[in-house]
C-alpha atoms as a PDB file:
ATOM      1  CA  UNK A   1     -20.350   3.583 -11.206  1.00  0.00           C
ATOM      2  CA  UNK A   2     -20.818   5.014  -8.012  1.00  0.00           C
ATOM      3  CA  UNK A   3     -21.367   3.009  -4.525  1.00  0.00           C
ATOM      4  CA  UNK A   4     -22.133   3.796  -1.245  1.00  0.00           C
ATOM      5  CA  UNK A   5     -20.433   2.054   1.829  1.00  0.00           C
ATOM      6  CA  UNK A   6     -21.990   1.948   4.656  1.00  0.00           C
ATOM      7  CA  UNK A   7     -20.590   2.919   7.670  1.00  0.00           C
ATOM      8  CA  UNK A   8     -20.791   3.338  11.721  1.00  0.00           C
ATOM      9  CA  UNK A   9     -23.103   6.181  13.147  1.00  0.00           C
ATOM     10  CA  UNK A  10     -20.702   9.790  13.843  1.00  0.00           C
ATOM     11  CA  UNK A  11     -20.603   8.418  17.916  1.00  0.00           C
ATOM     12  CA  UNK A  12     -19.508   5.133  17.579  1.00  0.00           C
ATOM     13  CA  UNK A  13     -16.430   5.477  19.595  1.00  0.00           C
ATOM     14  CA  UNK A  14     -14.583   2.779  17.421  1.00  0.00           C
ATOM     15  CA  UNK A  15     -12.319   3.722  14.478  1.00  0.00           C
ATOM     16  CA  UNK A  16     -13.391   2.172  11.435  1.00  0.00           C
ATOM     17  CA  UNK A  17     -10.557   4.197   9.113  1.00  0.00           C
ATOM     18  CA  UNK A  18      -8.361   0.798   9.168  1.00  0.00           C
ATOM     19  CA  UNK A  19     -11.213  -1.449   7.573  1.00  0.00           C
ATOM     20  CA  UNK A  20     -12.791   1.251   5.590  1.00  0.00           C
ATOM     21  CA  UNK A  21     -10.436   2.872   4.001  1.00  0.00           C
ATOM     22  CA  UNK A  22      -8.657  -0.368   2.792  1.00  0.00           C
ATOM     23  CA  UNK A  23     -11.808  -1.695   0.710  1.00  0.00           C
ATOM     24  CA  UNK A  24     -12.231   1.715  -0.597  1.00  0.00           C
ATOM     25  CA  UNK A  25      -9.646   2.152  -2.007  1.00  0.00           C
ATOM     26  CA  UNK A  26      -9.495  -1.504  -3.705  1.00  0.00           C
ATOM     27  CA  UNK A  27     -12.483  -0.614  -5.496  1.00  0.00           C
ATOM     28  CA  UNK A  28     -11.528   3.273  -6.414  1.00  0.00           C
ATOM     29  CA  UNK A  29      -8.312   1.340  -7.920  1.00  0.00           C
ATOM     30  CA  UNK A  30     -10.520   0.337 -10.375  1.00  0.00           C
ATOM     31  CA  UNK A  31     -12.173   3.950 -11.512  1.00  0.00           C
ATOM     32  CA  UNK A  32     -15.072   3.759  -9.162  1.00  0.00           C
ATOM     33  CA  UNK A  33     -16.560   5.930  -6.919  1.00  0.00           C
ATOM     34  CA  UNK A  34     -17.551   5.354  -2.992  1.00  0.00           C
ATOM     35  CA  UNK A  35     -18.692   6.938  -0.556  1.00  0.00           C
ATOM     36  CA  UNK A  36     -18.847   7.200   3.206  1.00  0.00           C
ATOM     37  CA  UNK A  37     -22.285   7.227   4.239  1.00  0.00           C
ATOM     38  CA  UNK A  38     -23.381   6.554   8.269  1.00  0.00           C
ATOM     39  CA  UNK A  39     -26.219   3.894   8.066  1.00  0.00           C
ATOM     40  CA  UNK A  40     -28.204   5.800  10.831  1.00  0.00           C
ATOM     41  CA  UNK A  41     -28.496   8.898   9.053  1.00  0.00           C
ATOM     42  CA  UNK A  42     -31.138   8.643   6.332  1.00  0.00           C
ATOM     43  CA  UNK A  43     -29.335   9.954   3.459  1.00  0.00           C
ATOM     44  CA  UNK A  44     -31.191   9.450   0.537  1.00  0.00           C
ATOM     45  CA  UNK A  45     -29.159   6.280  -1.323  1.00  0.00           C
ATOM     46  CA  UNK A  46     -31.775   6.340  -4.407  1.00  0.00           C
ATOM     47  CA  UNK A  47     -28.197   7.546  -6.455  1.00  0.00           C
ATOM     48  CA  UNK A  48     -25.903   4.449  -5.983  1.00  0.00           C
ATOM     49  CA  UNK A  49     -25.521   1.958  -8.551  1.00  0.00           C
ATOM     50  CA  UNK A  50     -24.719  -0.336  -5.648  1.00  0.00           C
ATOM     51  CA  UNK A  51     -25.088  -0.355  -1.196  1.00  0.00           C
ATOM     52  CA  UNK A  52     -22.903  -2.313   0.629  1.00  0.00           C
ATOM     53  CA  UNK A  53     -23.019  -2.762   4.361  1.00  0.00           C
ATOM     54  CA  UNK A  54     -19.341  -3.459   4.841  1.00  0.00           C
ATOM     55  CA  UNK A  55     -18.593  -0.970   8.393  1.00  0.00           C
ATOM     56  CA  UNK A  56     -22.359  -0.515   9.521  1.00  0.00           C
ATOM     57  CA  UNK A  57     -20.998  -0.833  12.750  1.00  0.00           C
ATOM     58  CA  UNK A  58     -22.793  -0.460  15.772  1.00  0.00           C
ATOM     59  CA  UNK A  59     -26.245  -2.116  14.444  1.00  0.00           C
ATOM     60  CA  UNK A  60     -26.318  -4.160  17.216  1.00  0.00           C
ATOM     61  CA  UNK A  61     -26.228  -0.608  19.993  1.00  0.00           C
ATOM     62  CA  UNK A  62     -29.166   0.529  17.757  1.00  0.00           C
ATOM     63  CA  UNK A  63     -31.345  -3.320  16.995  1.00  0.00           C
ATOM     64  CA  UNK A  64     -34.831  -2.273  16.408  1.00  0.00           C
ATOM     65  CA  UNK A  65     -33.382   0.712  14.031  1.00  0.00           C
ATOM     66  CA  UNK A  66     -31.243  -1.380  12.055  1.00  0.00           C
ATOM     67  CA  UNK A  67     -34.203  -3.791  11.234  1.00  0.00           C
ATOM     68  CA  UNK A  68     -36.590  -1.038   9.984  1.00  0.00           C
ATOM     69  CA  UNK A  69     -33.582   0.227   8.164  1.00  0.00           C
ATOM     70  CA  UNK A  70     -33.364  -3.219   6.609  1.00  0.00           C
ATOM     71  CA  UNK A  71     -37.172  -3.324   5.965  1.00  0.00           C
ATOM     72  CA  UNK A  72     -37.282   0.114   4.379  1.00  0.00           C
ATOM     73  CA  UNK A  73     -34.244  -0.963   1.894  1.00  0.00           C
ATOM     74  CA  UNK A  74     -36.245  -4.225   0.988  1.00  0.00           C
ATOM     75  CA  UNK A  75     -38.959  -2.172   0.449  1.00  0.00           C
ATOM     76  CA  UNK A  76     -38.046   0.299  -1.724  1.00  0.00           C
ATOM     77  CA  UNK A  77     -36.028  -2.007  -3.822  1.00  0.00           C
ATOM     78  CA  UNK A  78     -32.341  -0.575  -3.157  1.00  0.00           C
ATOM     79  CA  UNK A  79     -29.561  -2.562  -4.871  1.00  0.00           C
ATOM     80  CA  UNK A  80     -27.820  -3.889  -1.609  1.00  0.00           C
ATOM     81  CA  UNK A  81     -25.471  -6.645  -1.382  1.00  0.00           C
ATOM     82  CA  UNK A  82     -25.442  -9.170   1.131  1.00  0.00           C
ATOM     83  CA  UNK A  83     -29.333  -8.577   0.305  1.00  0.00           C
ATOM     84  CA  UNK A  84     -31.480  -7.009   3.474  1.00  0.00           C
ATOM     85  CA  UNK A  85     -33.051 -10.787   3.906  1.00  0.00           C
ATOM     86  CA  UNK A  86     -29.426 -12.003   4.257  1.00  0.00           C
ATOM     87  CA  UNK A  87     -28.456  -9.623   6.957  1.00  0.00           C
ATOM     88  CA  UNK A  88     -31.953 -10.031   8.237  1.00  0.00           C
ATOM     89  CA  UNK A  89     -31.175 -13.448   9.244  1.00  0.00           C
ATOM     90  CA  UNK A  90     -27.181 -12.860  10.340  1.00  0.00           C
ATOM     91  CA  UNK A  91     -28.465  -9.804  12.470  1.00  0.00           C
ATOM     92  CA  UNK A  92     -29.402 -12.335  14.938  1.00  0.00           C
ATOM     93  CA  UNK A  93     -27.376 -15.438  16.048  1.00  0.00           C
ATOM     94  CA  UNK A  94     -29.713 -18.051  16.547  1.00  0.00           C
ATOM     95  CA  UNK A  95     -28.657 -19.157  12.930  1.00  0.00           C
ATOM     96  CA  UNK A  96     -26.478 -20.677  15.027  1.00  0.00           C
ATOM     97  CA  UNK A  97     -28.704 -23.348  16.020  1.00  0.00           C
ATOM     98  CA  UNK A  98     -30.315 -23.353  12.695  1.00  0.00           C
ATOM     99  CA  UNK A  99     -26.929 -24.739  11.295  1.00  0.00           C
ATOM    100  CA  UNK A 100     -26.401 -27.262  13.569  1.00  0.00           C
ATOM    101  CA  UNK A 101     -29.770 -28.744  13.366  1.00  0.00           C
ATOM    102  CA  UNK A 102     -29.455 -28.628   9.113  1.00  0.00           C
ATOM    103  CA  UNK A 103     -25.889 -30.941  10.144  1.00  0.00           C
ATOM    104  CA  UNK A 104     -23.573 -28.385   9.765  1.00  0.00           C
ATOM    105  CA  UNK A 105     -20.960 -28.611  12.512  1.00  0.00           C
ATOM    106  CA  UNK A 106     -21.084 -25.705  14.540  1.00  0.00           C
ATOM    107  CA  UNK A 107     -20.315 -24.281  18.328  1.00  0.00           C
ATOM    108  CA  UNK A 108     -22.950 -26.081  20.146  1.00  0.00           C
ATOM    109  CA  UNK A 109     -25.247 -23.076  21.281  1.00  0.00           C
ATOM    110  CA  UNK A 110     -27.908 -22.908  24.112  1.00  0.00           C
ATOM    111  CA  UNK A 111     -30.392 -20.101  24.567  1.00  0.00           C
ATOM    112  CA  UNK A 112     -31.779 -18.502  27.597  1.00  0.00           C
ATOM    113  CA  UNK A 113     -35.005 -16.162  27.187  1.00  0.00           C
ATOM    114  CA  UNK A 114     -33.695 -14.498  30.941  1.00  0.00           C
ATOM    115  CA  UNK A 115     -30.098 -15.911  31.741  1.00  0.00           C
ATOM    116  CA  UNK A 116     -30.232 -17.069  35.699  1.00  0.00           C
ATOM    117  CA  UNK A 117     -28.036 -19.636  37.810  1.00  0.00           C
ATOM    118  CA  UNK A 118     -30.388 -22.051  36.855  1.00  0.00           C
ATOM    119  CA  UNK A 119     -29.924 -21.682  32.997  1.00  0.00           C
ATOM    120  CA  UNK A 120     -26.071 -21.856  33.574  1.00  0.00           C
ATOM    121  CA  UNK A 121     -26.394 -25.177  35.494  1.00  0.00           C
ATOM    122  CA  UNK A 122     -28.646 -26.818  32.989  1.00  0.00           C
ATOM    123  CA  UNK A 123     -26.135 -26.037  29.767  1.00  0.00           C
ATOM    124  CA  UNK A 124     -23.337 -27.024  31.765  1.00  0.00           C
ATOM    125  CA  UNK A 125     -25.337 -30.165  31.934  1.00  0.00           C
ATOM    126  CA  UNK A 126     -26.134 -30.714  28.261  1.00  0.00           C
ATOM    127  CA  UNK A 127     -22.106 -29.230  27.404  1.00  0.00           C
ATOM    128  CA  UNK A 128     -20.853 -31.605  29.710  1.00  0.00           C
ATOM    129  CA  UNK A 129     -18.397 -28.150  30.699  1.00  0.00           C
ATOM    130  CA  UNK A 130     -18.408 -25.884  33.444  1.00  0.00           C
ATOM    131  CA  UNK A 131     -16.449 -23.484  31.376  1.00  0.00           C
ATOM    132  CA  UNK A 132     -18.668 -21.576  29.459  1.00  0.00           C
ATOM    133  CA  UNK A 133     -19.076 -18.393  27.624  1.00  0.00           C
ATOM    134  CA  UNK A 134     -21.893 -16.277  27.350  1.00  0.00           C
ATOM    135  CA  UNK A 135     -22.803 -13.710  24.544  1.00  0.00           C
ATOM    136  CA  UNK A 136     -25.827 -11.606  23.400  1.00  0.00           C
ATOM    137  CA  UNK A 137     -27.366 -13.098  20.169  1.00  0.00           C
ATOM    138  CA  UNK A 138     -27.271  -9.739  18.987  1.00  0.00           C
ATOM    139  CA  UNK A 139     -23.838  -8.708  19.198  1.00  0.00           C
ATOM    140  CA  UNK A 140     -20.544  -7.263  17.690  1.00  0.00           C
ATOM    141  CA  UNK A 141     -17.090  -6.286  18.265  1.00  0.00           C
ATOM    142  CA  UNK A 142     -17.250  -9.067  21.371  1.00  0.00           C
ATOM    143  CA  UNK A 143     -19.819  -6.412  23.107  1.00  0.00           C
ATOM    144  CA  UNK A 144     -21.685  -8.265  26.181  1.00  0.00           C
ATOM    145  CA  UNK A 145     -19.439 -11.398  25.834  1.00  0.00           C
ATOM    146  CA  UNK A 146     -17.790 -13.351  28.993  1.00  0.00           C
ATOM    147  CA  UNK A 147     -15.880 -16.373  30.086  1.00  0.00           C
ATOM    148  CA  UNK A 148     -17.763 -17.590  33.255  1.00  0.00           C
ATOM    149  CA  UNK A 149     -17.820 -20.744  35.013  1.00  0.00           C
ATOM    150  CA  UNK A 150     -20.538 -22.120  36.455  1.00  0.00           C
ATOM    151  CA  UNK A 151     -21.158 -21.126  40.563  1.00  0.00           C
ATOM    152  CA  UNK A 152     -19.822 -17.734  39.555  1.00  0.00           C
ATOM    153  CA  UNK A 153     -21.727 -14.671  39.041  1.00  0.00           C
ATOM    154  CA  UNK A 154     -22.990 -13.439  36.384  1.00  0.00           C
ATOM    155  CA  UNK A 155     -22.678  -9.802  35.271  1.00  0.00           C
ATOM    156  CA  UNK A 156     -25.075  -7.348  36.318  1.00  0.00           C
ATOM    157  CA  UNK A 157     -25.731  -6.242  32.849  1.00  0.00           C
ATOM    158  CA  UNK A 158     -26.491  -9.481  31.485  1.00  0.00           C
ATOM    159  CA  UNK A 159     -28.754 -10.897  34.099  1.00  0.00           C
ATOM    160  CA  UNK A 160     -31.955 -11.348  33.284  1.00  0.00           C
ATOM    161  CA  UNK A 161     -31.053 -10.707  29.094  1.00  0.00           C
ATOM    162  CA  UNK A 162     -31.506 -12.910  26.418  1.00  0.00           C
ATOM    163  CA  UNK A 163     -27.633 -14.807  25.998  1.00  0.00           C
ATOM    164  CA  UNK A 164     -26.736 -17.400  24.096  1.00  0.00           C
ATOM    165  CA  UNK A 165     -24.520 -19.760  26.193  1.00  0.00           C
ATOM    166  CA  UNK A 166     -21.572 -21.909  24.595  1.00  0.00           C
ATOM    167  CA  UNK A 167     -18.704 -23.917  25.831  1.00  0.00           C
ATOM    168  CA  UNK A 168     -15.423 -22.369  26.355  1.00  0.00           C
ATOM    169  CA  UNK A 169     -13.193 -23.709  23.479  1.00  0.00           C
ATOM    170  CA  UNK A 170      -9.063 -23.453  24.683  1.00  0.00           C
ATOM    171  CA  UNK A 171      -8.340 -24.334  20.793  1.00  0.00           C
ATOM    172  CA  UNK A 172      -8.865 -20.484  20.919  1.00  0.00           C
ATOM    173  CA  UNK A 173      -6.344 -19.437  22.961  1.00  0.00           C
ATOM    174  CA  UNK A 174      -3.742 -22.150  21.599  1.00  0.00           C
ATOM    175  CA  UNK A 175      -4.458 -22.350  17.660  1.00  0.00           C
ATOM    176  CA  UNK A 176      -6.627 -19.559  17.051  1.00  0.00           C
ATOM    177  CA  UNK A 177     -10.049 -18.637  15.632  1.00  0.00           C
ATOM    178  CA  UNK A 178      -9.633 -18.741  11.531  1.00  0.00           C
ATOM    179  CA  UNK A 179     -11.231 -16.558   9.228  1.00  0.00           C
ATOM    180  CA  UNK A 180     -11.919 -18.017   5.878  1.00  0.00           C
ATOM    181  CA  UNK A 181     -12.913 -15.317   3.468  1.00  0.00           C
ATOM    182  CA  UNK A 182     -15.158 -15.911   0.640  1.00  0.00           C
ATOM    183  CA  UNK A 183     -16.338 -13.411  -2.462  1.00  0.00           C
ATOM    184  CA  UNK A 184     -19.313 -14.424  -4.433  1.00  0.00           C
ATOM    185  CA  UNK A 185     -18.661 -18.039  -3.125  1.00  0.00           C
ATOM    186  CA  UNK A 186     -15.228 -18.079  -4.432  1.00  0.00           C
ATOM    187  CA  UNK A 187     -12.455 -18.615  -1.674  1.00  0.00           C
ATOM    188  CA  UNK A 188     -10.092 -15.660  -1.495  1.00  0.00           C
ATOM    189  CA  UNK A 189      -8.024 -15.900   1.602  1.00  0.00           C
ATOM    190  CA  UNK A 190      -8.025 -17.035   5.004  1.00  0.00           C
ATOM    191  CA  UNK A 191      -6.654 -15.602   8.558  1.00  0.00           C
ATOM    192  CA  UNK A 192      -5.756 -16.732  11.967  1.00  0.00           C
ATOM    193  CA  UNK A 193      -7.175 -14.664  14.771  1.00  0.00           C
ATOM    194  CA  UNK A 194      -5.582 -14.746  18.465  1.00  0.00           C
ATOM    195  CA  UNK A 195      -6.291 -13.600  21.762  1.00  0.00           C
ATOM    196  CA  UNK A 196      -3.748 -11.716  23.642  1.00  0.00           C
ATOM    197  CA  UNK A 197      -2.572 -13.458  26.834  1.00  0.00           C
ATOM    198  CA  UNK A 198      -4.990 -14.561  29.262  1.00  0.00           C
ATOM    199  CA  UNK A 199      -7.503 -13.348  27.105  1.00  0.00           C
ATOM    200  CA  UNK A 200      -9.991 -15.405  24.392  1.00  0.00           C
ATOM    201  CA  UNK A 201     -11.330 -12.954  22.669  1.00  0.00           C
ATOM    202  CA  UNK A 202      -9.487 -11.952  19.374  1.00  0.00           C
ATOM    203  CA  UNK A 203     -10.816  -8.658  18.453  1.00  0.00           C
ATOM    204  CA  UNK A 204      -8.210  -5.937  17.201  1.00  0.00           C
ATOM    205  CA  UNK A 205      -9.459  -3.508  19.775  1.00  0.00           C
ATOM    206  CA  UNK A 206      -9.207  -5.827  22.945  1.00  0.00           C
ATOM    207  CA  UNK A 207      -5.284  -6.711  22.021  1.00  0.00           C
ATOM    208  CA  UNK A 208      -5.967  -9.462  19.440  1.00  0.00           C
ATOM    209  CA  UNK A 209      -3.493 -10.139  16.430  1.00  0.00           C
ATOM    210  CA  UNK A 210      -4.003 -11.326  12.788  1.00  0.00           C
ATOM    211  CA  UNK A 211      -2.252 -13.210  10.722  1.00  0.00           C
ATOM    212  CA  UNK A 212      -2.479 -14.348   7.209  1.00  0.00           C
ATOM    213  CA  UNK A 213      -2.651 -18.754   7.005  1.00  0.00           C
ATOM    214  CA  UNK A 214      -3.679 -21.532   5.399  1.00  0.00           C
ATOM    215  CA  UNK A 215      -6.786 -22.930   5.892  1.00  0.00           C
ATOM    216  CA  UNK A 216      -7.398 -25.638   8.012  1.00  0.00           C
ATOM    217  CA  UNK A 217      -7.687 -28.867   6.306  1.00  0.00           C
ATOM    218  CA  UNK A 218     -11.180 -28.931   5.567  1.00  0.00           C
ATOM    219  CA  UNK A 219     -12.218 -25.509   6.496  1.00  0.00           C
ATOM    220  CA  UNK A 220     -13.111 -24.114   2.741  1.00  0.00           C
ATOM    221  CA  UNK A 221     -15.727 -26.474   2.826  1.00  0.00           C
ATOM    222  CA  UNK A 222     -17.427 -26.307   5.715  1.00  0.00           C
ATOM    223  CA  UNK A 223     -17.359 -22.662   5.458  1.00  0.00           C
ATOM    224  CA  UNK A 224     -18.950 -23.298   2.209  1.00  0.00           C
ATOM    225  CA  UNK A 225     -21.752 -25.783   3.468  1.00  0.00           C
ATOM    226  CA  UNK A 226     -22.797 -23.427   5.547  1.00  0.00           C
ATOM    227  CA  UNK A 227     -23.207 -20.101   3.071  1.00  0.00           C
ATOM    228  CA  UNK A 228     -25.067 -22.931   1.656  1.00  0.00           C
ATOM    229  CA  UNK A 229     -27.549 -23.246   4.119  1.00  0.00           C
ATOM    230  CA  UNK A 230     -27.435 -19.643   4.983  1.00  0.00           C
ATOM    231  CA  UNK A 231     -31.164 -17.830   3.183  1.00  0.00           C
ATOM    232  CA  UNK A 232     -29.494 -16.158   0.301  1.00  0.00           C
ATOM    233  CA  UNK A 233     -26.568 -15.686  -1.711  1.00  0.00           C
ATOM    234  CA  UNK A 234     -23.686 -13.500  -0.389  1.00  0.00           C
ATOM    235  CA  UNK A 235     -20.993 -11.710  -2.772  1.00  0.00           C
ATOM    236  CA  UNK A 236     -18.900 -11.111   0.318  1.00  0.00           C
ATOM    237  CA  UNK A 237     -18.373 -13.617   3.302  1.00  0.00           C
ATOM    238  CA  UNK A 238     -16.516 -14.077   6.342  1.00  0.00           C
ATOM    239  CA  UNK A 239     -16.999 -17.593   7.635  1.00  0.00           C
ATOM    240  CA  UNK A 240     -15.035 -17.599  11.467  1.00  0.00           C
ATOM    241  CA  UNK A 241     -14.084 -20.994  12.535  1.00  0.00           C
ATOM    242  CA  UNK A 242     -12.565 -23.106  15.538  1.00  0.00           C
ATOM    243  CA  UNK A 243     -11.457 -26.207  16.450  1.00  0.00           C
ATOM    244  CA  UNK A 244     -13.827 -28.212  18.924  1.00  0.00           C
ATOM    245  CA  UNK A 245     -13.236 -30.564  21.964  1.00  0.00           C
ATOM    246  CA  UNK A 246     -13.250 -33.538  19.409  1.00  0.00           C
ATOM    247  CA  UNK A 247     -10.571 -31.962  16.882  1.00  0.00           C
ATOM    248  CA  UNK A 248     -13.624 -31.508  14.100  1.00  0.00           C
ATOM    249  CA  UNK A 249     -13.665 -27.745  12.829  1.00  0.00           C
ATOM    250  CA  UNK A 250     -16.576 -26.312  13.818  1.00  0.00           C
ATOM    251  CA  UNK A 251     -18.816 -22.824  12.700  1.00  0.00           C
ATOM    252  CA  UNK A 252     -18.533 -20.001  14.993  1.00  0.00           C
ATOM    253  CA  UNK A 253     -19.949 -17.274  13.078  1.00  0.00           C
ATOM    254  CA  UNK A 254     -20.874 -15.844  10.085  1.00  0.00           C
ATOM    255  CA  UNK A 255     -19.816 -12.848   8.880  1.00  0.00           C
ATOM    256  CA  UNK A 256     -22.181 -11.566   6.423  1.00  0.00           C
ATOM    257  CA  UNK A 257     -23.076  -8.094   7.363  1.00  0.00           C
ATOM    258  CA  UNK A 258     -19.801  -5.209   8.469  1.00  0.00           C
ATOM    259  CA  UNK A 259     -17.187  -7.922   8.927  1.00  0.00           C
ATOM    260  CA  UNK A 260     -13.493  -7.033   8.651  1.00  0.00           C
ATOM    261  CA  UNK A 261     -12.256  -8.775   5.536  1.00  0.00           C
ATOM    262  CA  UNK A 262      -8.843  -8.001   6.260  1.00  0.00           C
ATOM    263  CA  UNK A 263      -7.898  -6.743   3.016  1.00  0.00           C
ATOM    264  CA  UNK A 264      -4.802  -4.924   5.020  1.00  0.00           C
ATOM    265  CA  UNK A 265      -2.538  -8.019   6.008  1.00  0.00           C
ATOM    266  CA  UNK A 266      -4.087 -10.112   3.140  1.00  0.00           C
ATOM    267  CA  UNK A 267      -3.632  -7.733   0.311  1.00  0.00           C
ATOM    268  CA  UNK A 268      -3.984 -10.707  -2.129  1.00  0.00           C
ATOM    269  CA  UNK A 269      -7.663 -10.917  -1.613  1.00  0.00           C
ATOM    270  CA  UNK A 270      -7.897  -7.015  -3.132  1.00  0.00           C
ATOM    271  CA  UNK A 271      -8.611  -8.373  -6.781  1.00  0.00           C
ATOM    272  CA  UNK A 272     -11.089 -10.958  -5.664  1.00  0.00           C
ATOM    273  CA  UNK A 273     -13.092  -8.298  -3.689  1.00  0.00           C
ATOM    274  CA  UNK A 274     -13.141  -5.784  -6.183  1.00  0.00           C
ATOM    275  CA  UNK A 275     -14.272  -8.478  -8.612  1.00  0.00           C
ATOM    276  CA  UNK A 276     -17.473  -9.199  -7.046  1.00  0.00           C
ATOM    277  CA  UNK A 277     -18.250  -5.918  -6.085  1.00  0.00           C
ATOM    278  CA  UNK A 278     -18.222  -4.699  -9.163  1.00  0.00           C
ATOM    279  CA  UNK A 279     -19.975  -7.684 -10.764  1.00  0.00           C
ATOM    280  CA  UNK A 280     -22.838  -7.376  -8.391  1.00  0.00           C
ATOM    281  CA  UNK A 281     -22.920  -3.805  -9.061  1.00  0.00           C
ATOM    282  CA  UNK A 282     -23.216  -4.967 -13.047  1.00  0.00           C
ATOM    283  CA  UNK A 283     -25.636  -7.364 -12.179  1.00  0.00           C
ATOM    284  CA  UNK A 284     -27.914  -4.945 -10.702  1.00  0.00           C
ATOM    285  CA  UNK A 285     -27.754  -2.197 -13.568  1.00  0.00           C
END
């Protein structure tokens, strides 16, 4: 059996050795072979008994590549897992709103076509917050993402983009963001993600730490209502969620596409993930 993994283009200028090389080597455990292969190169991948998308880093630096990439993997048929409609949909995160219109409880999240003043003032309206944060729907790694409050300005680079505007959330900085981890809809493990001091965002590379928890009362369901709703099945998931303003857990994002799993400080999880890798890989024969 012989899979390919795919991973960041040669200049992405973040390491991706740490996530990479710990799912790797889960699955080589088992007598299987993987390989490194950068998403942006067009290698031929017509040899792999399975594709997985697990460190495609950077898609979101190279958008309109990444979704003809997609398209040309639908197209010819390639067995990928999360399929190419999947990450498709999570490429972009207006799902967001999808969610919480199908009743899944999720960070309440406003788009603006050309972010202004004006669009600030109007969400801080309908949040009923003047703390808010702002993020590109096409995003990763926390890239274009700010804590503003309302009268201040906004960046240079994001004026005029299409954002996604959200209410700050302090549950954040004071319980964490959890990371509920899922493989082929089975839970395996969950983590707690924190910001580092006067900070919210939790990402490894801008000072963030992770540890391994319990869920949240009530979190392996809602992270499973909202695979659920999400357009097809995934064999690996990682379902980030935070506490809201009324207490109720709440979606912030699915992980369906490159997200750390977190195999390194949850090494429990290692069976689960080789398990459904290699079934899908089965599956597909």
């Amino acid at each position: 059996m012989r899979l390919a993994f795919l991973t960041p283009a040669p200049d992405y200028p973040e390491p991706c050795d740490w996530a990479f090389d710990v799912e790797a080597e889960t699955v080589r455990a088992r007598g299987v072979e993987v390989d490194s292969v950068p998403w942006t190169e067009g290698r031929d991948l017509s040899g792999y008994d399975l594709i997985l998308p697990l460190v495609a880093w950077g898609y979101h630096l190279r958008y309109p590549q990444w979704l003809s990439f997609l398209d040309d993997l639908q197209a010819r048929g390639f067995p990928v897992v999360n399929p190419p409609q999947l990450l498709r949909w999570n490429s972009d995160k207006a799902y967001l709103k999808e969610l919480g219109a199908s009743g899944i409880p999720s960070v309440q999240t406003i788009e603006a076509e050309a972010l202004s003043d004006a669009d600030l003032n109007a969400a801080s309206e309908r949040l009923g917050t003047t703390e808010l944060v702002i993020k590109p729907p096409v995003s990763g790694g926390a890239f274009g993402t700010h804590r503003i409050r309302v009268g201040e300005e906004i960046p240079v680079s994001e004026q005029g983009q299409r954002m996604m505007i959200q209410p700050f959330l302090p549950s954040i900085a004071t319980e964490g963001e959890y990371a509920v981890i899922l493989f082929a809809g089975t839970y395996s493990h969950t983590v707690v993600k924190r910001p580092k001091r006067g900070d919210f965002r939790v990402q490894p590379h801008l000072g963030g730490s992770t540890e391994v928890c319990d869920p949240p009362a009530g979190g392996i369901e809602l992270a499973k209502a909202a695979l659920a709703a999400a357009p097809a099945e995934a064999t690996y998931a990682r379902v980030d969620i935070v506490r809201g303003p009324d207490e109720q857990l709440q979606i912030m994002e699915l992980e369906l596409i490159e997200p750390a799993l977190f195999l390194d400080v949850a090494p429990h999880g290692k069976d689960a993930f080789a398990d459904a890798v290699i079934a899908a890989a089965k599956s597909r024969a």
